[in-house]
Protein backbone atom coordinates (compact mmCIF):
# COMPACT_ATOMS: atom_id res chain seq x y z
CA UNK A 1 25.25 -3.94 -21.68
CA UNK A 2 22.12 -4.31 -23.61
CA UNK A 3 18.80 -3.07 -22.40
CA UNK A 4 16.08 -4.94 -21.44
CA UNK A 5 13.01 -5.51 -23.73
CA UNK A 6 9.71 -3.47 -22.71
CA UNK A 7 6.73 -5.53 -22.75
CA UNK A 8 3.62 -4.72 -21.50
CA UNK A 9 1.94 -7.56 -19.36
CA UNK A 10 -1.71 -7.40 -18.57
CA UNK A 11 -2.72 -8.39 -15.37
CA UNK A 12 -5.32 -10.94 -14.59
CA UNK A 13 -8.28 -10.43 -13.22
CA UNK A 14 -7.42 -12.52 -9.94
CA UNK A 15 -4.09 -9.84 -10.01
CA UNK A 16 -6.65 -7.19 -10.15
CA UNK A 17 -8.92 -8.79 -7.26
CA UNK A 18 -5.47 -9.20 -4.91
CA UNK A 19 -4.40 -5.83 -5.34
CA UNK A 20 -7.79 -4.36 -4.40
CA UNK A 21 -7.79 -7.06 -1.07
CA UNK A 22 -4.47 -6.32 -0.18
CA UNK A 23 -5.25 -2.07 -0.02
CA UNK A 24 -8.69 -3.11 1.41
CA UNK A 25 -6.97 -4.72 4.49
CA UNK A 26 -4.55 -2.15 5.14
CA UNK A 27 -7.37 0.54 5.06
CA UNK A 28 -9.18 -1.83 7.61
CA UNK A 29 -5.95 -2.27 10.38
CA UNK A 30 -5.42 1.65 9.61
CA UNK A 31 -9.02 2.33 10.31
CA UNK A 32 -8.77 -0.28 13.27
CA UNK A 33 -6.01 0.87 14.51
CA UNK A 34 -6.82 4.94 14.90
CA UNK A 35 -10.39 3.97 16.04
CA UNK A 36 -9.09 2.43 18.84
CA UNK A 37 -6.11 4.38 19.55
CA UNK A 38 -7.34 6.26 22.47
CA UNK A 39 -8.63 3.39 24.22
CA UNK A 40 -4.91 1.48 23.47
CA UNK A 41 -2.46 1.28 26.64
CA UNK A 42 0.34 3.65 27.01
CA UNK A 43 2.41 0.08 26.76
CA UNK A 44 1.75 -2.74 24.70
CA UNK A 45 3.69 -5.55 22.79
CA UNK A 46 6.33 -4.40 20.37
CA UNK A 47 7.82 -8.45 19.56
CA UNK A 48 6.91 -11.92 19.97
CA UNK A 49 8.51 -14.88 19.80
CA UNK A 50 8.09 -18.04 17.63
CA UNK A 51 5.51 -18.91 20.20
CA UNK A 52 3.52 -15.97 19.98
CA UNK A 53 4.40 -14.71 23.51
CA UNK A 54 5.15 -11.31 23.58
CA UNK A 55 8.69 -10.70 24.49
CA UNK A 56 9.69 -6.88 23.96
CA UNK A 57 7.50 -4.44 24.84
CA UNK A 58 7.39 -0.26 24.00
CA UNK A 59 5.08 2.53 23.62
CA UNK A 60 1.71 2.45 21.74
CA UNK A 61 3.04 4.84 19.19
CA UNK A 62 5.57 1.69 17.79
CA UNK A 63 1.39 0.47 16.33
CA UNK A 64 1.92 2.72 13.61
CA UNK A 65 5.61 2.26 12.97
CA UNK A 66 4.71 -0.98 11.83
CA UNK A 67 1.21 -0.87 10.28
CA UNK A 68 3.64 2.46 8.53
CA UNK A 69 6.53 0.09 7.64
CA UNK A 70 4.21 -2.41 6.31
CA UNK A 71 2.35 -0.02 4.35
CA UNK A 72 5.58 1.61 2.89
CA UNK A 73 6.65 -1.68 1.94
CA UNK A 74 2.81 -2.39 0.35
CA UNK A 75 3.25 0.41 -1.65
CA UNK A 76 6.70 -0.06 -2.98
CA UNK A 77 6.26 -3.43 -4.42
CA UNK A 78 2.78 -2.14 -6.17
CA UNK A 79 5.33 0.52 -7.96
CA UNK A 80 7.26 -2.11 -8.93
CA UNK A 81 4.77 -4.28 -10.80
CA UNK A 82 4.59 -1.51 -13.26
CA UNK A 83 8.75 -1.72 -13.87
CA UNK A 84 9.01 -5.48 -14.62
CA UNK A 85 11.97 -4.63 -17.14
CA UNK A 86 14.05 -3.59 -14.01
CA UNK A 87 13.42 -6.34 -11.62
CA UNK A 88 16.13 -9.28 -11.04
CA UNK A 89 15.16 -12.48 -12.94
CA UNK A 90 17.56 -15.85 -12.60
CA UNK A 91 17.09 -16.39 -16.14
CA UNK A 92 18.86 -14.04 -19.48
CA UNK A 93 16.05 -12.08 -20.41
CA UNK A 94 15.62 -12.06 -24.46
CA UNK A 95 12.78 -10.86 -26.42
CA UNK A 96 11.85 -14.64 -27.08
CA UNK A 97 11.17 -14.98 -22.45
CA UNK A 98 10.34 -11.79 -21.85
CA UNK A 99 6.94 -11.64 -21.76
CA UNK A 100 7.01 -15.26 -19.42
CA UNK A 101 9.62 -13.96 -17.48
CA UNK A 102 7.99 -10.62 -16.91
CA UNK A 103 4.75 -12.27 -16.52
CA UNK A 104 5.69 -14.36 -13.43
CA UNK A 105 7.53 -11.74 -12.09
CA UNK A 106 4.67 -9.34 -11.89
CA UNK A 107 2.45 -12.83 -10.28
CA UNK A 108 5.26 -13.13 -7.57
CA UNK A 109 5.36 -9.23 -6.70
CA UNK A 110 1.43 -10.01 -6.18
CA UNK A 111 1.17 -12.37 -4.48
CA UNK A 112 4.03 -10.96 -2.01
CA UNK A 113 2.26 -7.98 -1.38
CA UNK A 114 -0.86 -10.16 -0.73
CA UNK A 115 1.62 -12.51 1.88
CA UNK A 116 2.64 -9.04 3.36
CA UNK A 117 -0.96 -7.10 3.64
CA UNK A 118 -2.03 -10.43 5.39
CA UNK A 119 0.70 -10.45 7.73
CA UNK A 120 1.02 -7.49 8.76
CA UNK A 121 -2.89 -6.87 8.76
CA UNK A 122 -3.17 -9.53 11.02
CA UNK A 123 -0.44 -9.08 13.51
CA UNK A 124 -1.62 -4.59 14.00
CA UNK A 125 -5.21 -5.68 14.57
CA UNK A 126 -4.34 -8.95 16.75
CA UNK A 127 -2.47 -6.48 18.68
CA UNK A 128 -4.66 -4.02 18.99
CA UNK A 129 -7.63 -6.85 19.55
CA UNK A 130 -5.33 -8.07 22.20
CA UNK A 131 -4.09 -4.49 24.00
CA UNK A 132 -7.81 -4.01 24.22
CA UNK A 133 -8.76 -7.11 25.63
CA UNK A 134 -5.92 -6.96 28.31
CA UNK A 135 -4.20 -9.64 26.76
CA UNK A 136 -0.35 -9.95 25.25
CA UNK A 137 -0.06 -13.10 22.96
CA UNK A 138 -0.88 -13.72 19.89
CA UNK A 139 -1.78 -17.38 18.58
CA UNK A 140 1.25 -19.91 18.74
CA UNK A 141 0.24 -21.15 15.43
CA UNK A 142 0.27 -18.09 13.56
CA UNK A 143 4.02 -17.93 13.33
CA UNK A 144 4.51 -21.15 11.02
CA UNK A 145 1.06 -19.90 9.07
CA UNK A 146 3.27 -16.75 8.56
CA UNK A 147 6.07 -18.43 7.39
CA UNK A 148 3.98 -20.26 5.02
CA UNK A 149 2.33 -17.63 3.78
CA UNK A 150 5.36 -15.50 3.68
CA UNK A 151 7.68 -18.42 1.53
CA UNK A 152 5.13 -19.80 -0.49
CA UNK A 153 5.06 -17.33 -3.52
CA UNK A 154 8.70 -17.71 -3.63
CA UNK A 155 8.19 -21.29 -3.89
CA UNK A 156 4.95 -21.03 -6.26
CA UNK A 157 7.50 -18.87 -8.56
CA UNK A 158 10.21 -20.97 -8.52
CA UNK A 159 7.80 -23.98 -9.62
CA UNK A 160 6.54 -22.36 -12.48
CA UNK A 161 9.52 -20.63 -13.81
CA UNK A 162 11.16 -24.61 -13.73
CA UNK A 163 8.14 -25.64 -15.76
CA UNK A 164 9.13 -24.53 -19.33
C-alpha cells in the first residue's frame, strides 16, 4: 500500500470567511442558550417531526446535549480539513489529482460544517426562542430547507469532481 501524497492546499478566502461564521454562530446559540437557561422550562421539546411539530419531549438539560453534539461534530470536521491526505476520495489519488482532489475535499468539509453550524444553530435557538415564548413547533418549512442545506455540498462536490 502506497502512501498518500502531502500537499498543502490553501484555503480561500470565502473558506476563511465560513469557518469564522460557522464558530461565530455556535458562540451565539451557546451564548443564547446559557443566557436564557434559567428562564427555560423544566420540559421542553427534545424531537420534531417532518412537520415541525414537536413529538418527543425531555428535560431542558437535553439543550446542551445537542448544541454539545453539534459542536463536537463542528469541531471534528475543522480537524479534519487540516488531514486531507487521510480523508476517503472516490477517485485513485496520484501526485498528478492530488492537489484537485484534496482541494475539493477540504471545500466539501467546509461547506458541511457551514450546513451543520446552520442547522443546528437554528434548531437550539428556535427552541429556546420557542420554550420561552410558550410555544413547541418549529416552522414546517424548515425541515426540507434542512435537507437542502444539509445535501447540497454533497451534491455541489459531486458536480465539480465530474467536471474534469
Amino acid at each position: 500500500m502506497t502512501s498518500l501524497p502531502k500537499i498543502k492546499t490553501p484555503t480561500s478566502n470565502l473558506g476563511k470567511i465560513i469557518k469564522i461564521f460557522g464558530a461565530v454562530l455556535f458562540g451565539i446559540s451557546w451564548y443564547y442558550l446559557l443566557s436564557n437557561y434559567g428562564e427555560i422550562p423544566l420540559e421542553v421539546p427534545t424531537h420534531f417531526n417532518y412537520e415541525g411539530v414537536a413529538d418527543n419531549f425531555g428535560n431542558k438539560i437535553q439543550l446542551f446535549k445537542v448544541l454539545g453534539i453539534g459542536t463536537v461534530i463542528y469541531v471534528a470536521i475543522f480537524i479534519a480539513g487540516f488531514f486531507p491526505h487521510k480523508l476517503n476520495y472516490l477517485a485513485e489519488i496520484t501526485e498528478e489529482n492530488a492537489f484537485r482532489h484534496y482541494s475539493l475535499g477540504k471545500e466539501l468539509l467546509l461547506f458541511i460544517n457551514l450546513a451543520i453550524s446552520i442547522t443546528i444553530s437554528y434548531l437550539s435557538m428556535k427552541t429556546v426562542h420557542n420554550v420561552l415564548n410558550g410555544q413547541t413547533d418549529l416552522d414546517a418549512w424548515m425541515s426540507p430547507v434542512i435537507l437542502v442545506i444539509i445535501f447540497a455540498p454533497l451534491v455541489y462536490y459531486l458536480v465539480k469532481l465530474a467536471k474534469k
